[in-house]
PDB file of N, CA and C in Angstrom:
ATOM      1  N   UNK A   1     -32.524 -57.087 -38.981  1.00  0.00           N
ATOM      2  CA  UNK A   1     -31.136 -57.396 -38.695  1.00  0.00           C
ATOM      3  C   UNK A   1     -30.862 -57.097 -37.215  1.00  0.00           C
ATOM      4  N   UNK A   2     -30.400 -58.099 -36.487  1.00  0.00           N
ATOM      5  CA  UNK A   2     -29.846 -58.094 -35.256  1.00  0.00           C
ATOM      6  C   UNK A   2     -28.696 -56.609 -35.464  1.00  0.00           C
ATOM      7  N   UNK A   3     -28.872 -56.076 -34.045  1.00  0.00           N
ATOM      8  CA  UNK A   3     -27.606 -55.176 -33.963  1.00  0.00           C
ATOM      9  C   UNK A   3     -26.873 -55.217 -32.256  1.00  0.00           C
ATOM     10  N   UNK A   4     -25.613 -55.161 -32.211  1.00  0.00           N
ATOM     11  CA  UNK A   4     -25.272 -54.943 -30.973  1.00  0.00           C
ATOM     12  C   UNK A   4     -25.736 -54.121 -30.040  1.00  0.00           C
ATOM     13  N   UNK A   5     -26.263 -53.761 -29.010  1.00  0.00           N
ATOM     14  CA  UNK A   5     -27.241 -52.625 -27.919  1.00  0.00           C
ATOM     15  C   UNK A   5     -26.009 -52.004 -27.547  1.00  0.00           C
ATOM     16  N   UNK A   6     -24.810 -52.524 -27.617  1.00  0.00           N
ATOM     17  CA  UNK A   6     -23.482 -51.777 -26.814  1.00  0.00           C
ATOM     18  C   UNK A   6     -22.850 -50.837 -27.894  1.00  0.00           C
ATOM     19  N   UNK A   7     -22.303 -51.740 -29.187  1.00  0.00           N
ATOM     20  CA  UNK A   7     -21.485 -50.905 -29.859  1.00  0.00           C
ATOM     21  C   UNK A   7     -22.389 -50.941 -31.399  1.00  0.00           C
ATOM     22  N   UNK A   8     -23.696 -50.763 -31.311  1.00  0.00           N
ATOM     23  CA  UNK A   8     -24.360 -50.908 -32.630  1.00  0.00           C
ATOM     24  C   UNK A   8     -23.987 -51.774 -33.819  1.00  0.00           C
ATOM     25  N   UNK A   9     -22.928 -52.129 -33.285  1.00  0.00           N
ATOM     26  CA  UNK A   9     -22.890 -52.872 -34.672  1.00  0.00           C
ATOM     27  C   UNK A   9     -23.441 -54.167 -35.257  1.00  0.00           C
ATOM     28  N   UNK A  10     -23.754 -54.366 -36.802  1.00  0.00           N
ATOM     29  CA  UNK A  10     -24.492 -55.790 -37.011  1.00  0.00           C
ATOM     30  C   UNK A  10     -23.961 -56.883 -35.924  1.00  0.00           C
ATOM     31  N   UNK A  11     -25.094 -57.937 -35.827  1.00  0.00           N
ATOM     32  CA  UNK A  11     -24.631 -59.110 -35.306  1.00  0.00           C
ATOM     33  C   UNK A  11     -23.229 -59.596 -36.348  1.00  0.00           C
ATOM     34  N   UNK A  12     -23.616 -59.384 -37.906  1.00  0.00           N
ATOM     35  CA  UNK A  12     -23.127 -59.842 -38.644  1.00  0.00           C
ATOM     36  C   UNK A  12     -20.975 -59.393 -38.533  1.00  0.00           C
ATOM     37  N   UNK A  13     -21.459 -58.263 -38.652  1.00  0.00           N
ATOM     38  CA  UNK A  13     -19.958 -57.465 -38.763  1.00  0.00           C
ATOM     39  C   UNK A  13     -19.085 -58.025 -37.117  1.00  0.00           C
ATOM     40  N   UNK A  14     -19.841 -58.154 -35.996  1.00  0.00           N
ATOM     41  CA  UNK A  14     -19.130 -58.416 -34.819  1.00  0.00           C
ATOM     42  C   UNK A  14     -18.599 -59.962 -35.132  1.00  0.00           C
ATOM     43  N   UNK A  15     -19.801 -60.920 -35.742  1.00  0.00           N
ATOM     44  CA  UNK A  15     -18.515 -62.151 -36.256  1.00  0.00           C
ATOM     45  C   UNK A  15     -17.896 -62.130 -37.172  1.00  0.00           C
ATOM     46  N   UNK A  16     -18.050 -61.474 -37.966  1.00  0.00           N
ATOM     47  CA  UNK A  16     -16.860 -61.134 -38.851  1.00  0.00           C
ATOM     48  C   UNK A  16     -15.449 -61.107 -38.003  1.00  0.00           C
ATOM     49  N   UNK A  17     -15.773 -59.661 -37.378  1.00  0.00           N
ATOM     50  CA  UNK A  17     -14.552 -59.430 -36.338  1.00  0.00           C
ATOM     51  C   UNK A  17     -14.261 -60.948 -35.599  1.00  0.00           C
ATOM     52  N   UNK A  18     -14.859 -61.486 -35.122  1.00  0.00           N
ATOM     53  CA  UNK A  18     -14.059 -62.306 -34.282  1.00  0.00           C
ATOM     54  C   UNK A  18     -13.669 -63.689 -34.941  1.00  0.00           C
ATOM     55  N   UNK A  19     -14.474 -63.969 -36.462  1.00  0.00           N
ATOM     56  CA  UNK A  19     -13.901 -64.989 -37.363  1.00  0.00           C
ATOM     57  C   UNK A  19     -11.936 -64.756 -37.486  1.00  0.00           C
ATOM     58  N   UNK A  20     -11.779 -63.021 -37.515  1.00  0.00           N
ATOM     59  CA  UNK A  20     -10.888 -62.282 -38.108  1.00  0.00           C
ATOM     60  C   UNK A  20      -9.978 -62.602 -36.878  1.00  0.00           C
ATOM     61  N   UNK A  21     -10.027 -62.807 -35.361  1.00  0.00           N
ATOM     62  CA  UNK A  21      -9.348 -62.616 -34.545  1.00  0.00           C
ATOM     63  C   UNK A  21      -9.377 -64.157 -34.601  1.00  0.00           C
ATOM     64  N   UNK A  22      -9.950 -64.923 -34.374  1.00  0.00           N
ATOM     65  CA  UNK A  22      -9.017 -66.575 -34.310  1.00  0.00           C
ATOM     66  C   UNK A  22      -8.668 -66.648 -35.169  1.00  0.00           C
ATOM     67  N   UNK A  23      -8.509 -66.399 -36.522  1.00  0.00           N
ATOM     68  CA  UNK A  23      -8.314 -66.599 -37.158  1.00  0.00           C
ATOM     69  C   UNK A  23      -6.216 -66.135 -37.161  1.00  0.00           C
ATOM     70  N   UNK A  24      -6.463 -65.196 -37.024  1.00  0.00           N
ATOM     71  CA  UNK A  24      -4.928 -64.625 -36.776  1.00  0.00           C
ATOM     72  C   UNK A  24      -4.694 -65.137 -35.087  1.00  0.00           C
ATOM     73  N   UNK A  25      -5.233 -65.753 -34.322  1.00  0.00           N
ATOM     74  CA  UNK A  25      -4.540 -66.334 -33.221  1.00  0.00           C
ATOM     75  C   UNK A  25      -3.946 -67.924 -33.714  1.00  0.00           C
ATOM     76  N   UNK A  26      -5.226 -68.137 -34.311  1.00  0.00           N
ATOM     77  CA  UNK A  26      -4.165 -69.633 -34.958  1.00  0.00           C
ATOM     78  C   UNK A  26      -3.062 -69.585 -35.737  1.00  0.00           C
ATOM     79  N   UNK A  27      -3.235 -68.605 -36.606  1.00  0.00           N
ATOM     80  CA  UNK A  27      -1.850 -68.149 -37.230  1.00  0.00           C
ATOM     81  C   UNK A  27      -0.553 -68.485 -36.593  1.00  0.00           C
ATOM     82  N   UNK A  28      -1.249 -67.523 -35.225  1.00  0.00           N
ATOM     83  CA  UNK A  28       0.253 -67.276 -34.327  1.00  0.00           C
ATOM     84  C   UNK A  28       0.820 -68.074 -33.812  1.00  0.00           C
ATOM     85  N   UNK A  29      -0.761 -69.065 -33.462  1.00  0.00           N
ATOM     86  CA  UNK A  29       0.134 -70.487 -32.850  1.00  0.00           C
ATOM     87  C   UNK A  29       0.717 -71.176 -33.360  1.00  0.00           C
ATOM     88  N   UNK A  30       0.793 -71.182 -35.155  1.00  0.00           N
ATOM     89  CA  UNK A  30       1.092 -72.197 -35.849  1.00  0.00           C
ATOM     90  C   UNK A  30       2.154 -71.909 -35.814  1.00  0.00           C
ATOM     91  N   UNK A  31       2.864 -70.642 -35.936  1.00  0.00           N
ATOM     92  CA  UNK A  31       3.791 -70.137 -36.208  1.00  0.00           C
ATOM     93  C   UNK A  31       4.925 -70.613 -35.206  1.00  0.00           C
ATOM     94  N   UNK A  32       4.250 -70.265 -33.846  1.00  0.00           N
ATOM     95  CA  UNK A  32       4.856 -70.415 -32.594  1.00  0.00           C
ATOM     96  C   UNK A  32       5.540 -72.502 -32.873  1.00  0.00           C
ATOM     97  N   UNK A  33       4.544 -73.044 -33.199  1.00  0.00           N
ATOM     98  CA  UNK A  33       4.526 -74.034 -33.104  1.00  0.00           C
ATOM     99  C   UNK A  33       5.675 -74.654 -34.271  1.00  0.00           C
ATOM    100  N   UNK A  34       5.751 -74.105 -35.344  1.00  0.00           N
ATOM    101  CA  UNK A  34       6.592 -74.667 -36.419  1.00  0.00           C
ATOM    102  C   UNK A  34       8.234 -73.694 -35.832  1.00  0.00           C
ATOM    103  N   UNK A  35       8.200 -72.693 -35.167  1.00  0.00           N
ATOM    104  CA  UNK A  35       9.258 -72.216 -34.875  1.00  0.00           C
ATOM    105  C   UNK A  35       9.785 -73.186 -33.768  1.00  0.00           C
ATOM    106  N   UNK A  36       9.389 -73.594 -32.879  1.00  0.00           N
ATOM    107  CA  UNK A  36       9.746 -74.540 -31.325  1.00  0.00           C
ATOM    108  C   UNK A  36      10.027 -76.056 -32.516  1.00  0.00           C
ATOM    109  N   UNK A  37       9.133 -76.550 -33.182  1.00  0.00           N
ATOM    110  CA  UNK A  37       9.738 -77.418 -34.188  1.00  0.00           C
ATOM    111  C   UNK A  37      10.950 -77.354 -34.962  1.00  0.00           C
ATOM    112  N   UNK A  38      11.697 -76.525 -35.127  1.00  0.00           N
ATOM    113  CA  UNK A  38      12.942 -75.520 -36.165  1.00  0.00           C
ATOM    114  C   UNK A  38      13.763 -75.735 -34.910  1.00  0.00           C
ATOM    115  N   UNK A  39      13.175 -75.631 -33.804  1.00  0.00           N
ATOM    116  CA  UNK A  39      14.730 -75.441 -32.875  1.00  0.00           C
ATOM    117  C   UNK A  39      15.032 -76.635 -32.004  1.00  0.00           C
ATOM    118  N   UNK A  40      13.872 -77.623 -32.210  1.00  0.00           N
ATOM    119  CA  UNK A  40      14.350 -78.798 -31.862  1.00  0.00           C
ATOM    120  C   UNK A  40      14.763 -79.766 -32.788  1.00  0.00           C
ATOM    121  N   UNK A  41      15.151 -79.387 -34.010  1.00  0.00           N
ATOM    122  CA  UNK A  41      15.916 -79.843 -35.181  1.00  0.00           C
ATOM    123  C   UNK A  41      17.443 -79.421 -34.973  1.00  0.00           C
ATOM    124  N   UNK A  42      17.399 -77.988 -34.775  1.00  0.00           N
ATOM    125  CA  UNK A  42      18.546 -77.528 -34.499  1.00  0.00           C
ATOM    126  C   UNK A  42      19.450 -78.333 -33.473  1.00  0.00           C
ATOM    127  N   UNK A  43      18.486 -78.432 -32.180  1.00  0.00           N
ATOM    128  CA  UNK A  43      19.356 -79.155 -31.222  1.00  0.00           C
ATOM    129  C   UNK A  43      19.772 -80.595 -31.357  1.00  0.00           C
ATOM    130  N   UNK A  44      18.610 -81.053 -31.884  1.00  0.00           N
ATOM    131  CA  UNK A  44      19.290 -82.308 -32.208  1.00  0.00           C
ATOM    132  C   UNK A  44      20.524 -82.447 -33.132  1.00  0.00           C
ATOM    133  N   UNK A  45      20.605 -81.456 -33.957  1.00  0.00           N
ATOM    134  CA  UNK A  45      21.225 -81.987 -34.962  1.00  0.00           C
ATOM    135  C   UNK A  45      22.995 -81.348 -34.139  1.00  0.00           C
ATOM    136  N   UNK A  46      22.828 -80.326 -33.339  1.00  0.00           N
ATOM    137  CA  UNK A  46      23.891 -79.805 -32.013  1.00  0.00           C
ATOM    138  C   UNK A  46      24.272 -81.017 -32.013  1.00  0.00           C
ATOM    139  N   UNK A  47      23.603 -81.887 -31.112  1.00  0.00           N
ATOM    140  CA  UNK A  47      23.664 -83.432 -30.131  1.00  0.00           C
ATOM    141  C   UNK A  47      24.649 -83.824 -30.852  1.00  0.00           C
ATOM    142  N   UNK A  48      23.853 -84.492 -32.166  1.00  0.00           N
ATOM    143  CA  UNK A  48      24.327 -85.573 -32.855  1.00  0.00           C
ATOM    144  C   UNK A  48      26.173 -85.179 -33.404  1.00  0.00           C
ATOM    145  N   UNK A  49      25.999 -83.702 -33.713  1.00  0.00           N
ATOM    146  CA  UNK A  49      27.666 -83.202 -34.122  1.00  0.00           C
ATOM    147  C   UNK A  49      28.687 -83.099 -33.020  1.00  0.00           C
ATOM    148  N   UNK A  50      28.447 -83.343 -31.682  1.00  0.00           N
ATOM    149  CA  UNK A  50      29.159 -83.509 -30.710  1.00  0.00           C
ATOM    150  C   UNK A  50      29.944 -84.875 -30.730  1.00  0.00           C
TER     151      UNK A  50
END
């Protein structure tokens, strides 16, 4: 089994970790992304009640 020379750890467990970190960055973007979607509903719908 491969191991890290820096922080010992498996090859295996370090992609784990970083499956684990995009994984919650896409999250965030999605999030980011359906929220900026929510508020350009909002505005439009501002517009249109003017």
């Amino acid at each position: 089994m491969m191991k890290c020379h820096i922080c010992g750890k498996s090859l295996n467990d370090v992609l784990e970790h970083v499956e684990h970190i995009l994984h919650e960055c896409s999250q965030i973007q999605a999030d980011q992304m359906l929220q900026a979607e929510h508020e350009q509903e909002r505005n439009m719908i501002q517009l249109r009640n003017k």
